[in-house]
Protein backbone atom coordinates (compact mmCIF):
# COMPACT_ATOMS: atom_id res chain seq x y z
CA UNK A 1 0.00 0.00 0.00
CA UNK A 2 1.38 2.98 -1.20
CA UNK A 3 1.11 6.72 0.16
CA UNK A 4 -1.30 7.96 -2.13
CA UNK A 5 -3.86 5.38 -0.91
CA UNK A 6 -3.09 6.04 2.77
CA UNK A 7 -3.57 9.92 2.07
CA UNK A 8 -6.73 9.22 0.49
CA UNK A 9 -8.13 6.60 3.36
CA UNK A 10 -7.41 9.01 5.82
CA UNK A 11 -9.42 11.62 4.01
CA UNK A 12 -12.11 10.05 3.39
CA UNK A 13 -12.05 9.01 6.99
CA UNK A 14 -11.69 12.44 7.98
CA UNK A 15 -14.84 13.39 5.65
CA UNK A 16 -16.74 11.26 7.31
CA UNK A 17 -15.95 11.99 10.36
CA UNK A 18 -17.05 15.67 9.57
CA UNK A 19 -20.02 14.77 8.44
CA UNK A 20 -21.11 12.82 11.65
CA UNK A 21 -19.87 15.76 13.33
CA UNK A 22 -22.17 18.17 11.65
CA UNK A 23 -25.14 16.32 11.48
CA UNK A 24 -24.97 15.46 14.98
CA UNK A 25 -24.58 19.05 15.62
CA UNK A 26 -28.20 19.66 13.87
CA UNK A 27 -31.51 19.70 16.09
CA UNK A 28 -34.47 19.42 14.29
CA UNK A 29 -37.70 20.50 16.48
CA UNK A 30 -41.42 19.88 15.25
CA UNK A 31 -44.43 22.10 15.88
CA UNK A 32 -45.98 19.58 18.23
CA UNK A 33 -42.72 19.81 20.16
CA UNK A 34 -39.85 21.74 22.56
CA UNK A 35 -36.30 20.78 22.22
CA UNK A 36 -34.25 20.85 25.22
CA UNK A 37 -30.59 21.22 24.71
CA UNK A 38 -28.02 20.02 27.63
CA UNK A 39 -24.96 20.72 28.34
CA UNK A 40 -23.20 18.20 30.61
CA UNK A 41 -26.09 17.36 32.32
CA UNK A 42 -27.20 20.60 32.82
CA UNK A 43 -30.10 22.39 30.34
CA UNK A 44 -28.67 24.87 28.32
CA UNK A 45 -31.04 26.56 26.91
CA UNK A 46 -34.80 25.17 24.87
CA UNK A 47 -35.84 25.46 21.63
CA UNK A 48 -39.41 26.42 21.42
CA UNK A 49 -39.85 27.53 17.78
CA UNK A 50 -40.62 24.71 15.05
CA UNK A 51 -37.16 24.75 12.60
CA UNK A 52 -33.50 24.10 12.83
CA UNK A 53 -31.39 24.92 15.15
CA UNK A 54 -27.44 23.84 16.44
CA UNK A 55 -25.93 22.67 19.07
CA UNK A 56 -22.08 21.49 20.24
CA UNK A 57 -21.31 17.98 19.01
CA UNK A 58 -20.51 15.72 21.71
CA UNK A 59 -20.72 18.32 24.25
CA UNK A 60 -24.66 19.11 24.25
CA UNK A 61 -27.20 17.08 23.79
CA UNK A 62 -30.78 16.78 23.10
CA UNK A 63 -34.13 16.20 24.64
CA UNK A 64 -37.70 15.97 23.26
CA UNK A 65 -40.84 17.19 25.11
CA UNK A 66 -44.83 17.32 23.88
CA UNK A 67 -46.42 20.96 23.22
CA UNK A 68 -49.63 19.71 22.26
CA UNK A 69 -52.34 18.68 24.61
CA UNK A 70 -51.99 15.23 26.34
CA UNK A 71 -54.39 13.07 28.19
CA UNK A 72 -54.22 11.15 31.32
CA UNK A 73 -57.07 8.64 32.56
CA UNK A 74 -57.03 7.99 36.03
CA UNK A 75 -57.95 5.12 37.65
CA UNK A 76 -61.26 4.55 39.12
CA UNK A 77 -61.43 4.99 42.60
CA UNK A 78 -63.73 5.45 45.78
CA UNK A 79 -64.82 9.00 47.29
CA UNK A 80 -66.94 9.51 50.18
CA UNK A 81 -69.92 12.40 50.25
CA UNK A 82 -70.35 14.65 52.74
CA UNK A 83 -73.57 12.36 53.74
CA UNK A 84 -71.13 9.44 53.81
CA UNK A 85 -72.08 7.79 51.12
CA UNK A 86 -69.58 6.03 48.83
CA UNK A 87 -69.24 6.90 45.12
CA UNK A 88 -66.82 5.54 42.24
CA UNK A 89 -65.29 8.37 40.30
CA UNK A 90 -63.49 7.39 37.01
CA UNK A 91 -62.54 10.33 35.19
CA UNK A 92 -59.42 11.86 32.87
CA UNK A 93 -57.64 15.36 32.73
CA UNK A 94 -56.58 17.58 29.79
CA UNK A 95 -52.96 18.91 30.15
CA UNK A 96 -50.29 20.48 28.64
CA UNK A 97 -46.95 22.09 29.27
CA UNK A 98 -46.46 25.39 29.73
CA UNK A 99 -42.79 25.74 31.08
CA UNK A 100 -41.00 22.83 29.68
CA UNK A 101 -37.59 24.22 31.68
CA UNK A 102 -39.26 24.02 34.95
CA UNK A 103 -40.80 20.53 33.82
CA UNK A 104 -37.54 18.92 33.60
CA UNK A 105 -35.86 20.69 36.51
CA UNK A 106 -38.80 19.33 38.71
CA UNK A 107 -40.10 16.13 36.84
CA UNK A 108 -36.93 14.84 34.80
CA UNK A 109 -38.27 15.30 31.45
CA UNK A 110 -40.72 12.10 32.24
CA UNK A 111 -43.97 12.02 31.36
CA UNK A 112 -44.75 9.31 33.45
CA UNK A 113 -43.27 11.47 36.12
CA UNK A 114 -45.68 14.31 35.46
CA UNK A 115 -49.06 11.71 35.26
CA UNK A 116 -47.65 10.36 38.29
CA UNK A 117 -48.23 13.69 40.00
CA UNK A 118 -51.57 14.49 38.11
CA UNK A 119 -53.01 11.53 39.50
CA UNK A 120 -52.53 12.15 43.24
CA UNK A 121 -52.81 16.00 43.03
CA UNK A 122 -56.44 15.59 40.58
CA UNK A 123 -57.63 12.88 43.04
CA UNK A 124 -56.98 14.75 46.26
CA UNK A 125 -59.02 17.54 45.00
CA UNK A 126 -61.65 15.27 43.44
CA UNK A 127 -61.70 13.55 46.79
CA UNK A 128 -61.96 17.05 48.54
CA UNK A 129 -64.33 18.02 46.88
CA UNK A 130 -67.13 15.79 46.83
CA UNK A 131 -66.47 15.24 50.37
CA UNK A 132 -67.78 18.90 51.24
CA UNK A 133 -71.24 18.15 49.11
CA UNK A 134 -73.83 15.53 49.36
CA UNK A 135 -74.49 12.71 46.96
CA UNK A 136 -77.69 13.96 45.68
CA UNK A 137 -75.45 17.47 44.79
CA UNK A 138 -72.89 15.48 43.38
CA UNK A 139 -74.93 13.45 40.94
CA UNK A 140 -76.45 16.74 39.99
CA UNK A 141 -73.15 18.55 39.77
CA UNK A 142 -71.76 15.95 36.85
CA UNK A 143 -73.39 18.29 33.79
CA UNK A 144 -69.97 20.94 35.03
CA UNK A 145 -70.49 22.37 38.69
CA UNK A 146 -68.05 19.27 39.78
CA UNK A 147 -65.79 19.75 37.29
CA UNK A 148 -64.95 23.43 37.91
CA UNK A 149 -65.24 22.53 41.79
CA UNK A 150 -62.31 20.57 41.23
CA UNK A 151 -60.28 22.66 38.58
CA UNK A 152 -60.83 25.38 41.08
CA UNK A 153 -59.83 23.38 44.31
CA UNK A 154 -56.48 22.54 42.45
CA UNK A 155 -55.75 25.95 41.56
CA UNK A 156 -51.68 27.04 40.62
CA UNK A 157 -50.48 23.68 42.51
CA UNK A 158 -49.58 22.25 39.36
CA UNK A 159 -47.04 25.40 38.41
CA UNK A 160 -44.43 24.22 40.20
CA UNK A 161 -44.15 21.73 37.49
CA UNK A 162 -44.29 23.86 34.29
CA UNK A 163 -47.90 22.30 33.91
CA UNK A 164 -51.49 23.45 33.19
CA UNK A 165 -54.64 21.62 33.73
CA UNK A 166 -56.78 21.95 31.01
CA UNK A 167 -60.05 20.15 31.69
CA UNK A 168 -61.06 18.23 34.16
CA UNK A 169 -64.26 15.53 33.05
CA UNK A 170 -66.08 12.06 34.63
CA UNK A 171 -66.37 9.31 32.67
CA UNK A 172 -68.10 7.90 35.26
CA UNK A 173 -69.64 8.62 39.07
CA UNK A 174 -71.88 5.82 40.13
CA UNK A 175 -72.24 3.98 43.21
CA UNK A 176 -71.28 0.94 43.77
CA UNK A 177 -73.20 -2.28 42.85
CA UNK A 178 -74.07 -3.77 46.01
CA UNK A 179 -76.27 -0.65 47.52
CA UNK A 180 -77.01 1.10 44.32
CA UNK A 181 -80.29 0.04 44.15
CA UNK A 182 -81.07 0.87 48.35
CA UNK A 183 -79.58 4.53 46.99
CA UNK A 184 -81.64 4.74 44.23
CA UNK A 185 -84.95 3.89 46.21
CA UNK A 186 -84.35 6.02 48.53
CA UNK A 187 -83.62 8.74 46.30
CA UNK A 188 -87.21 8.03 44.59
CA UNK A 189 -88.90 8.04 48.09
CA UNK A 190 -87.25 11.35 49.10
CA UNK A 191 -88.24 12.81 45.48
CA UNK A 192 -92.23 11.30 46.34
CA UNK A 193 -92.15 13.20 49.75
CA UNK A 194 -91.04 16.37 48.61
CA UNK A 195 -93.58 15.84 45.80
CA UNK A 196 -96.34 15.52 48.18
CA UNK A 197 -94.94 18.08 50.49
CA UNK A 198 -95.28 20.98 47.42
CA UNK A 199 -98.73 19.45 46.51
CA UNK A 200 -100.43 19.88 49.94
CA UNK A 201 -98.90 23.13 50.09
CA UNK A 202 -100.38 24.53 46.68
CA UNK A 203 -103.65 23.06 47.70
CA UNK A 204 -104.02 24.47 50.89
CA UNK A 205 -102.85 27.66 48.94
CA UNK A 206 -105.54 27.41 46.66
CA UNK A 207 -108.35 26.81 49.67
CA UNK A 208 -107.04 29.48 50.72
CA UNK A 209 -107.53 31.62 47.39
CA UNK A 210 -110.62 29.93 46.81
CA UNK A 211 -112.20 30.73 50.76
CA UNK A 212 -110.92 34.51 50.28
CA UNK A 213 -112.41 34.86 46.50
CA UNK A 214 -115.52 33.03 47.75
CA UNK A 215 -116.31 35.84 51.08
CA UNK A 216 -114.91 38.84 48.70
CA UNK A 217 -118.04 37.70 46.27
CA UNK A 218 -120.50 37.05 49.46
CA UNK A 219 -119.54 40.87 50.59
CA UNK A 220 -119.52 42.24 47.26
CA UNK A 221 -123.05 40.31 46.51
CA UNK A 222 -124.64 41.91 50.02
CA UNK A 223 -123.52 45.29 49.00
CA UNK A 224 -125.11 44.86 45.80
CA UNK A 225 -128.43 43.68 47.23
CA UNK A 226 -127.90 46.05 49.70
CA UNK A 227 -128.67 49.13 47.51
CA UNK A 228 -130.84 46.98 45.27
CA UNK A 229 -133.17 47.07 48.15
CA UNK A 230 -132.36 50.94 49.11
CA UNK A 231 -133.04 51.60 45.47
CA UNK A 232 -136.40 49.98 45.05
CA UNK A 233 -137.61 51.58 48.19
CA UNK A 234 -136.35 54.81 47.16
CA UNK A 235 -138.34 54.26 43.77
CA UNK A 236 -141.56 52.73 45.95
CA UNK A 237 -141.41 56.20 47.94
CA UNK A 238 -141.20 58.37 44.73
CA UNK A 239 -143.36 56.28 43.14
CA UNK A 240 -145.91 56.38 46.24
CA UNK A 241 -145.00 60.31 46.39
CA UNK A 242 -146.05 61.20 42.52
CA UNK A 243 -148.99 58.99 43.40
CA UNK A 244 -150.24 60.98 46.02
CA UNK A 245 -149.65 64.31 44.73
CA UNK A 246 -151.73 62.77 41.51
CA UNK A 247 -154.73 61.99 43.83
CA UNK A 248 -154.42 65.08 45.85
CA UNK A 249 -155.16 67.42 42.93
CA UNK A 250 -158.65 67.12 42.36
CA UNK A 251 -158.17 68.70 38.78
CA UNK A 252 -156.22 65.07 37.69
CA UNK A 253 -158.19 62.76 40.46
CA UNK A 254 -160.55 61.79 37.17
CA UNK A 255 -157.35 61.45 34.26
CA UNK A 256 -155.23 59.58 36.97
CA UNK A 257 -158.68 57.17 37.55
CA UNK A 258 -158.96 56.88 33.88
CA UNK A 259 -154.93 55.71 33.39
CA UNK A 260 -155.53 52.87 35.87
CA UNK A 261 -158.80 51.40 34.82
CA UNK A 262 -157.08 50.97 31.53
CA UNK A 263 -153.93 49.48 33.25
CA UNK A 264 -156.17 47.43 35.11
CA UNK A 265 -158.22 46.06 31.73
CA UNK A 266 -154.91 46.11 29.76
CA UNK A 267 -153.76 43.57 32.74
CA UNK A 268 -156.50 41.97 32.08
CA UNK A 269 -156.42 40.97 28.73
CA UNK A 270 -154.26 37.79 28.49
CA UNK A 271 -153.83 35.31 25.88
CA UNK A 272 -155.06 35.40 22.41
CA UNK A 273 -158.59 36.36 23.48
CA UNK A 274 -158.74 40.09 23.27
CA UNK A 275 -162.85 40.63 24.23
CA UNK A 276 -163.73 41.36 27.77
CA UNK A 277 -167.21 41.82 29.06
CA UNK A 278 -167.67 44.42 31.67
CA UNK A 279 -171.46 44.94 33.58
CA UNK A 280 -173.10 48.24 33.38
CA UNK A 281 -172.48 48.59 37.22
CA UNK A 282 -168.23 48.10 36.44
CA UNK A 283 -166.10 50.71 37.45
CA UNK A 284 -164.04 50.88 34.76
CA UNK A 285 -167.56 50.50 32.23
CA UNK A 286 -168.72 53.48 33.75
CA UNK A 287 -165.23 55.35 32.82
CA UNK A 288 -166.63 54.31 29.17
CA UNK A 289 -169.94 55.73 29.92
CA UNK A 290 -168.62 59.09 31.09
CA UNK A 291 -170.75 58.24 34.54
């Protein structure tokens, strides 16, 4: 082997060995993604911006961490009521990371680190929080009360971590199967009482309207009568009055005699018979006669 083809194996060696170099000095980060760059152990600095970046061959290397949103399911488990009833919660969080610098300071870059920690801080509230409301509130509370309660009671205790809880949701919060059905019969006869407590109370409410409505009308009918009666004797007196003065005139005694023998014969005259016979000695005959 010559010279030439020693010169030439060494340079191709040292090509290569360039090449390595420089490609391993290339980080590549996605959108979906942070890059976290380390320098002897240490984090250097993190890439948060989808592209290329560089970094020191051999000296710094390279971790990968998820931007987008993740989900953990946690395990079912048992929580007690404030009425001390027991309940099975199975339910999952929404997360994501928002520091990913402070994530691997505090969690290692380790995603089963970071569930690990979800899972006892997300129960303790979950298990706080239906322990300060009753079972009947807490089957209610599933449509989203319960879920804020316990986004609420967790608050900024997963910042330490470079982490934000997104959503909080129950797959599932039953009872378990050897008293659901006591629960549920119970819950039916409590539901029947209160029934029948609201329907006494609207009818007694409604005797109640009904017995006031009822003596308004009685008072309002005996005022009515009242002056019905005042009226007609009023109308009796006049009418007795203009009578009188009618009779006490001698110049109208004779009209005023003549106007009620034909009010008398007009009352009279019923039916479809028209033809009254009067004797010659009648009073009103004699009104005829001009006697």
């Amino acid at each position: 082997m010559n010279f030439k083809t020693i010169r030439r194996g060494a340079i191709v060696i040292i090509l290569i060995a360039v090449v390595i170099t420089c490609a391993s000095g290339i980080v590549i980060t996605q959108e979906n993604e942070y890059s976290l760059i380390r320098q002897f152990g240490r984090i250097d600095h993190v890439v948060s911006e989808a592209g290329i970046s560089f970094k020191i061959p051999f000296i710094q290397s390279v971790d990968k961490l998820p931007k987008e949103t993740l989900l953990y399911d946690l395990s079912p488990s048992d929580v007690i009521t404030s009425d001390k009833k027991t309940m099975i919660c199975d339910s999952y969080v929404l997360w994501h990371i928002t520091d990913p610098l402070k994530f691997a300071q505090t969690l290692n870059c380790s995603i089963t680190n970071a569930e690990s920690r979800l899972d006892a801080i997300v129960y303790n509230s979950t298990k706080n929080v239906i322990s300060s409301i009753s079972q009947d509130n807490v089957i209610s509370g599933r449509s989203g009360a319960l879920s804020d309660a316990v986004i609420s009671n967790i608050g900024g205790s997963l910042d330490q971590y470079g982490i934000e809880l997104l959503s909080f949701e129950t797959k599932k919060l039953d009872l378990p199967s050897d008293n659901k059905a006591a629960v549920y019969e119970r819950m039916i006869s409590e539901r029947d009482n209160i029934a029948a407590t609201y329907t006494a109370e609207g009818s007694s409410e409604a005797q109640i309207i009904r017995n006031s409505t009822d003596k308004e009308v009685t008072v309002m009918l005996s005022e009515a009568n009242k002056n019905a009666e005042i009226l007609i004797a009023e109308g009796e007196a006049e009418y007795m009055r203009i009578l009188s003065e009618a009779y006490g005139d001698e110049s109208r005694q004779e009209f005023y005699s003549f106007v009620r023998s034909l009010d008398a014969l007009k009352a009279s005259m019923k039916g479809g018979n028209k033809t009254v016979i009067l004797s010659p000695d009648s009073p009103i005959a004699q009104i005829f006669y001009g006697n």
